[in-house]
Protein backbone atom coordinates (compact mmCIF):
# COMPACT_ATOMS: atom_id res chain seq x y z
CA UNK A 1 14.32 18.64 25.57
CA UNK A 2 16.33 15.40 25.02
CA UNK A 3 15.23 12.63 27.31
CA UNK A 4 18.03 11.02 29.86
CA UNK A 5 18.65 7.17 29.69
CA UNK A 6 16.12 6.67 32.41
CA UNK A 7 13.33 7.92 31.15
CA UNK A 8 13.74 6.05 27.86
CA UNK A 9 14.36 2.87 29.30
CA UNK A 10 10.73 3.95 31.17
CA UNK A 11 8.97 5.22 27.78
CA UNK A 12 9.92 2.22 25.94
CA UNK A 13 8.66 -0.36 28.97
CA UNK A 14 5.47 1.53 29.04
CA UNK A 15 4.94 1.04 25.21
CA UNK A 16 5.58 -2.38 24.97
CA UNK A 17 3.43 -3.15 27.96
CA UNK A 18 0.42 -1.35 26.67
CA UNK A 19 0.87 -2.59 23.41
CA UNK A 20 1.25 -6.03 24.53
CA UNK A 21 -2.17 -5.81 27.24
CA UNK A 22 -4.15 -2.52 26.37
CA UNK A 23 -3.92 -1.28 30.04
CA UNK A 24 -2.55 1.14 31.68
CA UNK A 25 0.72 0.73 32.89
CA UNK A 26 1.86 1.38 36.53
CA UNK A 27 5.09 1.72 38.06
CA UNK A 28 5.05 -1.50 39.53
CA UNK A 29 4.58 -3.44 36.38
CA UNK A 30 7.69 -1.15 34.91
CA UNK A 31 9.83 -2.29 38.22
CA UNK A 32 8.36 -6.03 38.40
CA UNK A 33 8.54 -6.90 34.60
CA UNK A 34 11.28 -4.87 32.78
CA UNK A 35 14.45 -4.80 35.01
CA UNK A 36 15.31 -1.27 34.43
CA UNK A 37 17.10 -1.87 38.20
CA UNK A 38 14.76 1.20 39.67
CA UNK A 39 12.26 1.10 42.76
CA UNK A 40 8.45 1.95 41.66
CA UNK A 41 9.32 5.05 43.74
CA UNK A 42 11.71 6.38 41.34
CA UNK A 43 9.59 4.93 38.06
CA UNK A 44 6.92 6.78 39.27
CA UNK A 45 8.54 9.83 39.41
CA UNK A 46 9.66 9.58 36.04
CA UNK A 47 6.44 8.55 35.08
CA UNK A 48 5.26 11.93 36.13
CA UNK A 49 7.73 13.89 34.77
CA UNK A 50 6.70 11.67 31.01
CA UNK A 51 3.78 12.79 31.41
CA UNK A 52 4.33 16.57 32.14
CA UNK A 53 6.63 15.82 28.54
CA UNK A 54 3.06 14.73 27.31
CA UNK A 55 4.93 11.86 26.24
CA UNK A 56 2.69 9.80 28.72
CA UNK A 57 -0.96 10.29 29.57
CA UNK A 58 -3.02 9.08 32.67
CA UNK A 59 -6.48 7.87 32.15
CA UNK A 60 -8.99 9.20 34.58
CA UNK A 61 -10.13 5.65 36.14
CA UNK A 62 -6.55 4.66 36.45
CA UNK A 63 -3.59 5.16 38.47
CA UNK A 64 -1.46 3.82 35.39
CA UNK A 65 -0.44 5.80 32.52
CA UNK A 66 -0.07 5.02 29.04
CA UNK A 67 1.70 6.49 26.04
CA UNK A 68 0.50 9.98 24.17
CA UNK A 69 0.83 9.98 20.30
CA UNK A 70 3.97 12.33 21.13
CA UNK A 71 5.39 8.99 23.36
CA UNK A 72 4.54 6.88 20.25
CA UNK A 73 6.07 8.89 17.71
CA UNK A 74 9.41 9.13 20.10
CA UNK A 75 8.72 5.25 20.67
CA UNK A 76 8.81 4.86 16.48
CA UNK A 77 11.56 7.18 15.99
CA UNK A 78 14.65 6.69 19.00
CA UNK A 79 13.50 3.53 20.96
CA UNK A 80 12.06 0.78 18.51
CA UNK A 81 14.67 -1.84 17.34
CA UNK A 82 14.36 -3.52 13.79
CA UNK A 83 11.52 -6.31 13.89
CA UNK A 84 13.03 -9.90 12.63
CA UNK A 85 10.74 -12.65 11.41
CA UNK A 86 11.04 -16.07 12.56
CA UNK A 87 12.48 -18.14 9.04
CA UNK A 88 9.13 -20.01 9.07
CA UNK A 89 7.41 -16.77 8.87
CA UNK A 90 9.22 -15.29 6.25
CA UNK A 91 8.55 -18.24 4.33
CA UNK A 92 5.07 -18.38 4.87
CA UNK A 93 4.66 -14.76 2.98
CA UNK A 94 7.24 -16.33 0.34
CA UNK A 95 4.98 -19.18 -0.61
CA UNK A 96 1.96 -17.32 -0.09
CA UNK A 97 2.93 -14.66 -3.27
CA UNK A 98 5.21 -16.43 -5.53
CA UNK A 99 2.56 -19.29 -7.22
CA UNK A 100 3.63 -19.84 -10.48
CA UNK A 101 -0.10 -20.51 -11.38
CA UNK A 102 -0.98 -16.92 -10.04
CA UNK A 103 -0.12 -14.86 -12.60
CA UNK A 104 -3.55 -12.14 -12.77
CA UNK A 105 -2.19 -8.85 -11.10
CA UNK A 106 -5.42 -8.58 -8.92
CA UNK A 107 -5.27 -11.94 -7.82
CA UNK A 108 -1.63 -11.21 -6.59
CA UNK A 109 -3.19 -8.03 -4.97
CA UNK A 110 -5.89 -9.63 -3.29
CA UNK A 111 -3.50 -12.47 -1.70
CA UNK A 112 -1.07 -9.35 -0.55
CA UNK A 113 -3.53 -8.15 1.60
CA UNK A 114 -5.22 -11.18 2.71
CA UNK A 115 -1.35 -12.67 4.03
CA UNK A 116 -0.75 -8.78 5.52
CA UNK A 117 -3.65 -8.61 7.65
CA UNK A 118 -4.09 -12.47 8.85
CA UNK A 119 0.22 -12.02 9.52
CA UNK A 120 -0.62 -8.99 11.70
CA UNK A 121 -3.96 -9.18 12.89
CA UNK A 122 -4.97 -5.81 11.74
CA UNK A 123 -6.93 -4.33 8.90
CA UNK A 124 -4.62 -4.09 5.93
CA UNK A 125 -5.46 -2.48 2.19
CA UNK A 126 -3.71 -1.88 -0.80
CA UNK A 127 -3.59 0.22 -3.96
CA UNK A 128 -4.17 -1.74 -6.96
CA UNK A 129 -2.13 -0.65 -9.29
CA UNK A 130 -2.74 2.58 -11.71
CA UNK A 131 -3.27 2.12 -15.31
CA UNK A 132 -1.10 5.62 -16.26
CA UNK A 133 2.03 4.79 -14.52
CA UNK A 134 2.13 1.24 -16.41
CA UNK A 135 4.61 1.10 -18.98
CA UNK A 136 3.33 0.24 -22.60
CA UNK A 137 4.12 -3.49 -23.57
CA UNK A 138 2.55 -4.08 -26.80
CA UNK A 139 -0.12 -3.29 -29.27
CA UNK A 140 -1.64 -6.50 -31.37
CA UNK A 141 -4.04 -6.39 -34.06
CA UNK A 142 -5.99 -9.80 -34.26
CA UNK A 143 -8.04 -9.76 -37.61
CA UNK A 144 -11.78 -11.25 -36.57
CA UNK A 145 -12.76 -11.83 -40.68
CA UNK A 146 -12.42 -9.69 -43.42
CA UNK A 147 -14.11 -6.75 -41.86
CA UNK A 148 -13.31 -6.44 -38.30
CA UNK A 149 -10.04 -6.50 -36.20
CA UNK A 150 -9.36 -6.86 -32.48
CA UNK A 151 -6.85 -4.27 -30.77
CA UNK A 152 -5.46 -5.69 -27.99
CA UNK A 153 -3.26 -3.08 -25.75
CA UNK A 154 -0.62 -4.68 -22.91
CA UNK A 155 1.02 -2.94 -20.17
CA UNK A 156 4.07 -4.29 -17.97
CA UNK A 157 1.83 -4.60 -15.13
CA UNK A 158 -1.14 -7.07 -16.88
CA UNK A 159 -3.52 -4.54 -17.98
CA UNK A 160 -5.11 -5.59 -21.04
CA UNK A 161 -7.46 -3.31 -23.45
CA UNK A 162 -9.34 -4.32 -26.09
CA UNK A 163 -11.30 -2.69 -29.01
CA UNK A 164 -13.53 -4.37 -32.08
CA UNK A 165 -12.80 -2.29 -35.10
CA UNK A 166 -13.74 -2.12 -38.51
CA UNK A 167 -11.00 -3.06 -41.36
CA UNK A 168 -12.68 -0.58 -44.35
CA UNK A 169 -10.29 -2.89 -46.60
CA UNK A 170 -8.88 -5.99 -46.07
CA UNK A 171 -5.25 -6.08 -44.79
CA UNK A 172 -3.48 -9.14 -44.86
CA UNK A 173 -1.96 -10.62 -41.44
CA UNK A 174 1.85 -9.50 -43.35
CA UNK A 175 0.50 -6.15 -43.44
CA UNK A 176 -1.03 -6.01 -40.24
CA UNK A 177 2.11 -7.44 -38.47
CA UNK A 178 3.95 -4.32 -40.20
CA UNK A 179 1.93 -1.92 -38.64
CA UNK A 180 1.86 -3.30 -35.20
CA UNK A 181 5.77 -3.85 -35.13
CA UNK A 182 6.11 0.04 -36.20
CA UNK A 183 4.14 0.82 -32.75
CA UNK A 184 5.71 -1.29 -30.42
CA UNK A 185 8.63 -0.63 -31.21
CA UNK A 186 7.68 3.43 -31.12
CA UNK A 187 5.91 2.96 -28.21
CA UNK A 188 7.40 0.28 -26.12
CA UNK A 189 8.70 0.82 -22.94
CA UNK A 190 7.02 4.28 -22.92
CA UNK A 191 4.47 4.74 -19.40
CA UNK A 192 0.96 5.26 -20.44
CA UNK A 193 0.64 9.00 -19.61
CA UNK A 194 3.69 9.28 -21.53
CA UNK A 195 1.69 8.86 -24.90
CA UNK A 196 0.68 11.79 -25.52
CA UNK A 197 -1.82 13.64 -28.21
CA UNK A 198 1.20 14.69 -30.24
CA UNK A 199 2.75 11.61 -29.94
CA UNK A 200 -0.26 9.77 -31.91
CA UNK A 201 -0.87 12.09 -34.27
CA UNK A 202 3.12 11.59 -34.90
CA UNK A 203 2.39 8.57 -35.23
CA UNK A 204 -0.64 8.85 -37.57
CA UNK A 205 1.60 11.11 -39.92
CA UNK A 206 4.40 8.40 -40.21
CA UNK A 207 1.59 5.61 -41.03
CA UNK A 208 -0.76 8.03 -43.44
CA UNK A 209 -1.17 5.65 -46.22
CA UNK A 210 -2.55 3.24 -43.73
CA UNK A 211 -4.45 5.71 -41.80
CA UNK A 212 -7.76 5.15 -42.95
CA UNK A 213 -7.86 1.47 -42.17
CA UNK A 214 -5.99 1.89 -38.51
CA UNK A 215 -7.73 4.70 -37.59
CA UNK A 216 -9.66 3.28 -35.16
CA UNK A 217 -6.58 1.37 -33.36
CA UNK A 218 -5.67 4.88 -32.51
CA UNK A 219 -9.17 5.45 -30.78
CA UNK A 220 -7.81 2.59 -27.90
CA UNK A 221 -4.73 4.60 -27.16
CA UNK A 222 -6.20 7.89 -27.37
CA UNK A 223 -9.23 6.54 -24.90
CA UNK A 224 -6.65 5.52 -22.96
CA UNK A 225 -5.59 8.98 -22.20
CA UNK A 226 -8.79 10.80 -21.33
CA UNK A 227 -10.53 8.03 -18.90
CA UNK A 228 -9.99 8.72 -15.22
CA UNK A 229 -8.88 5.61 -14.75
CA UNK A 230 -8.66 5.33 -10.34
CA UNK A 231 -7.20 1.94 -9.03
CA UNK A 232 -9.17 -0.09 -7.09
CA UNK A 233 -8.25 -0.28 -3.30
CA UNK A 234 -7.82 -3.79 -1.89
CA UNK A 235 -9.10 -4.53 1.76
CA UNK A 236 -8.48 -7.30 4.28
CA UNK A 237 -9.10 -8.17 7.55
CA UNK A 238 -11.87 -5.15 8.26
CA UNK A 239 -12.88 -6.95 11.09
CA UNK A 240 -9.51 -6.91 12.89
CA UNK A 241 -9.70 -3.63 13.69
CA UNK A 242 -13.05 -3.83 15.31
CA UNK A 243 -11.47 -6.61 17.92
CA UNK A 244 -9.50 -3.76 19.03
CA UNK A 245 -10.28 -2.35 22.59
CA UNK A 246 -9.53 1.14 21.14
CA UNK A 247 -12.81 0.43 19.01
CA UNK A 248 -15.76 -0.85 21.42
CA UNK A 249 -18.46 1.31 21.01
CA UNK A 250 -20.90 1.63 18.66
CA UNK A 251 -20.20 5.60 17.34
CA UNK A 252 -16.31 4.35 16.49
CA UNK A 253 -17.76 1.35 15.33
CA UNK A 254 -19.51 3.18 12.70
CA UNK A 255 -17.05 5.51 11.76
CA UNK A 256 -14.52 2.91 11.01
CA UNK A 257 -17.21 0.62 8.52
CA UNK A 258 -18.03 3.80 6.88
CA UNK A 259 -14.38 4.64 5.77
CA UNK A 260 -14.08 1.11 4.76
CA UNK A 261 -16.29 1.58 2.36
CA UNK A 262 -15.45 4.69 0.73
CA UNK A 263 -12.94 3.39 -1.52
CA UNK A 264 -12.17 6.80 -3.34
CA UNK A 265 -10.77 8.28 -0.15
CA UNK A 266 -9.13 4.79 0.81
CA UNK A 267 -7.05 5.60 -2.85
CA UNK A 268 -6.47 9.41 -1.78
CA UNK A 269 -5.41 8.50 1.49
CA UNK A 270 -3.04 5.80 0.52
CA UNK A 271 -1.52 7.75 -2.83
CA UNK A 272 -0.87 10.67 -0.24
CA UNK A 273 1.23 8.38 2.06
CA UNK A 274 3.06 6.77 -1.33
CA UNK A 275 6.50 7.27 -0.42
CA UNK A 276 9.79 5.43 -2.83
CA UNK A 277 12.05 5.33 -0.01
CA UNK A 278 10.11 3.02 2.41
CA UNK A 279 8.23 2.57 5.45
CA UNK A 280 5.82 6.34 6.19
CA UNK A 281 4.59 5.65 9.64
CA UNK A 282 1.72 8.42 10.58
CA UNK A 283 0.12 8.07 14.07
CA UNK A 284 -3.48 9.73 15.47
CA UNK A 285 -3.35 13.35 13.68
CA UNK A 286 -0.53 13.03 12.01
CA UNK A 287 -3.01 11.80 9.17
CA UNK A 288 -4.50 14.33 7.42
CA UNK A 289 -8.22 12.84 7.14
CA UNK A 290 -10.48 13.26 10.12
CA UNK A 291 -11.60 9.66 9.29
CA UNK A 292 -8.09 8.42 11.10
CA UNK A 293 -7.34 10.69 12.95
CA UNK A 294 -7.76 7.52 16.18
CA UNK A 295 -5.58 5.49 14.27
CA UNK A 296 -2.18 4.53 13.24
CA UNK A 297 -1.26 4.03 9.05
CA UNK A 298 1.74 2.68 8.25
CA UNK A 299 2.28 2.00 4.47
CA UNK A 300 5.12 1.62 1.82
CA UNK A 301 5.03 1.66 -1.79
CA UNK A 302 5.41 -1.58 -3.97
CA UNK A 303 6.96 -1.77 -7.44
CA UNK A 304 7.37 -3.91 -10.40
CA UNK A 305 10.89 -3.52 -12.28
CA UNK A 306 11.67 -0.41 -9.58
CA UNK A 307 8.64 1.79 -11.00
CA UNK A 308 6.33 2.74 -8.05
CA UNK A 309 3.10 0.72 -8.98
CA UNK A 310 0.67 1.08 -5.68
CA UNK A 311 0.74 1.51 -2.27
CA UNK A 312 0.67 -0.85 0.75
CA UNK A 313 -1.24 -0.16 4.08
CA UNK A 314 -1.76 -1.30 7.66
CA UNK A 315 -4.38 0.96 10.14
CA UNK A 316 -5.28 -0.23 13.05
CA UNK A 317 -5.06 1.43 16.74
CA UNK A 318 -2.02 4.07 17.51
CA UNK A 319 -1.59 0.74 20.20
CA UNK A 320 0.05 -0.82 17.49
CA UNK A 321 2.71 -3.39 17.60
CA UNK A 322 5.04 -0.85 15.41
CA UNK A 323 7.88 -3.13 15.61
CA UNK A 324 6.57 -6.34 14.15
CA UNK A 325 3.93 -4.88 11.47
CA UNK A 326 6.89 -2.99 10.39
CA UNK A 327 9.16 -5.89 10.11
CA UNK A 328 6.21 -8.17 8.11
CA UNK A 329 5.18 -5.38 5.77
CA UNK A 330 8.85 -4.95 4.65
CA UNK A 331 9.08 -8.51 3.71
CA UNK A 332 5.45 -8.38 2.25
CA UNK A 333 6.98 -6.01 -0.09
CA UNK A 334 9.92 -7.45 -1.05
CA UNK A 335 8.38 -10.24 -2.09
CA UNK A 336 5.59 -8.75 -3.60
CA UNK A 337 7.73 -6.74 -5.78
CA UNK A 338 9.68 -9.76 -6.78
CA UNK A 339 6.59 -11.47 -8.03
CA UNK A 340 5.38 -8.43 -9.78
CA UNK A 341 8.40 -7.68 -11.77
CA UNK A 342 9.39 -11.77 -12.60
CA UNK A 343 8.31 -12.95 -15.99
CA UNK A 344 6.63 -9.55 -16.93
């Protein structure tokens, strides 16, 4: 059933207030603070009928009401308006991921999420990103002395692998500059899980004669392939959370340290909500894992040269200011993709 003007006006001054205080709202507030040109009579009524919609619910010590996850979601997706920064804020997150000294992926990372959660006041966490989807760079072969060699392997997005290997001959820096400019170019541009088994031993056929001195630059790549390698997951502003009303006692208390520290469901629960065409907004049980099921996620995907890197996350309360956490982790993003994908 399609709500009538009225009630929306009603449903969207009963969000913001509880949002903005944590209390229930009553129909007085509504009348007093929100102009919607009704008499607390009439609000109330509507009120009632909301929450026969279960898109409003009424606590038991209160005579206010206060929105349902079914009044959030319709909150998120008819009644919200697009959040705008203030120009000092969106510089702020401009200055505070574009150093031209900062240049370490993770240290990018880690100063995402610290700006996202201190910006919103909420606990915010990020995917670092995963070593398959970057895209092969180069391959260098540093000789160490007339025995050993260093293989150095570079992705788009900073990773860096290295090997020691043993030269069973000597090769001269001409020859090993041959070899290693027949792989990059073979390989560049290529994502990691895109170099496959038969694609080495391809490779190994076309560079035979050299095979038993290089065979061991091979081992890097093929390594490469069978590790399970799991990004780390980024966290900031744990505490926020816990200043949350929602959040008080002990048992919730709990719960919420304990997810913080299981990173490997942090990862699932973020690649799971990884979506390329923006903001995925899920609220109480519209998350899968039990862990969240009190809370709301909102996270978008970040990217370096348009290839989806990592994911992006704010949780905190399903009394969430959707409107301005929104707005902030859009711009987060944009400018965290800009500073992933410049100069690499």
């Amino acid at each position: 059933m399609e709500l009538s003007e009225r009630k929306k006006r009603i449903l969207h001054a009963v969000v913001v207030s509880h949002i903005q205080t944590a209390e229930p709202v009553g129909s007085r507030t509504v009348a007093r603070s929100y102009r919607i040109g009704l008499s607390s009579a009439t609000i109330r009524n509507e009120m009632a009928d909301l929450e026969e919609m279960a898109y409003l619910e009424q606590p038991h010590t209160s005579a206010g009401r206060i929105p349902s996850q079914k009044g959030y979601r319709y909150y998120v997706d008819h009644l919200m308006g697009d959040g705008r920064l203030t120009e000092e804020e969106e510089l702020s997150i401009c200055r505070s991921l574009s150093f031209e000294k900062m240049r370490e992926i993770e240290q990018i990372i880690a100063n995402a999420v610290r700006v996202l959660s201190s910006t919103t006041n909420q606990t915010s966490l990020i995917m670092g990103p995963q070593f398959q989807k970057s895209t092969f760079q180069q391959m260098r072969i540093l000789p160490l002395d007339e025995k050993r060699g260093l293989v150095v392997l570079i992705t788009d997005s900073g990773f860096i692998k290295n090997k020691v290997i043993d030269l069973q001959q000597s090769l001269s820096p001409a020859e090993l500059h041959q070899v290693v400019s027949y792989l990059n170019q073979k390989l560049y541009g290529l994502s990691i899980d895109q170099v496959t088994t038969s694609l080495i031993n391809e490779l190994k056929r076309d560079l035979f004669r050299r095979l038993e001195i290089l065979e061991q630059a091979f081992i890097l790549l093929e390594e490469s392939l069978r590790e399970e390698q799991q990004a780390r997951v980024f966290l900031g502003g744990t505490s926020n959370i816990l200043n949350q009303p929602e959040f008080k006692s002990v048992e919730k208390i709990h719960q919420m340290l304990s997810l913080f520290e299981k990173e490997a469901l942090l990862f699932e629960i973020l690649e799971q909500n990884m979506d390329e065409d923006g903001i995925v907004i899920r609220i109480g049980t519209e998350n899968e894992h039990e862990d969240i099921q009190e809370c709301t996620l909102i996270t978008a995907a970040y990217k370096i040269n348009r290839r989806i890197l990592g994911s992006v996350g704010v949780i905190g309360p399903t009394r969430m200011d959707y409107q301005w956490v929104i707005a902030v982790l859009r711009r987060l993003v944009d400018q965290l993709n800009e500073t992933l994908s410049s100069d690499r």
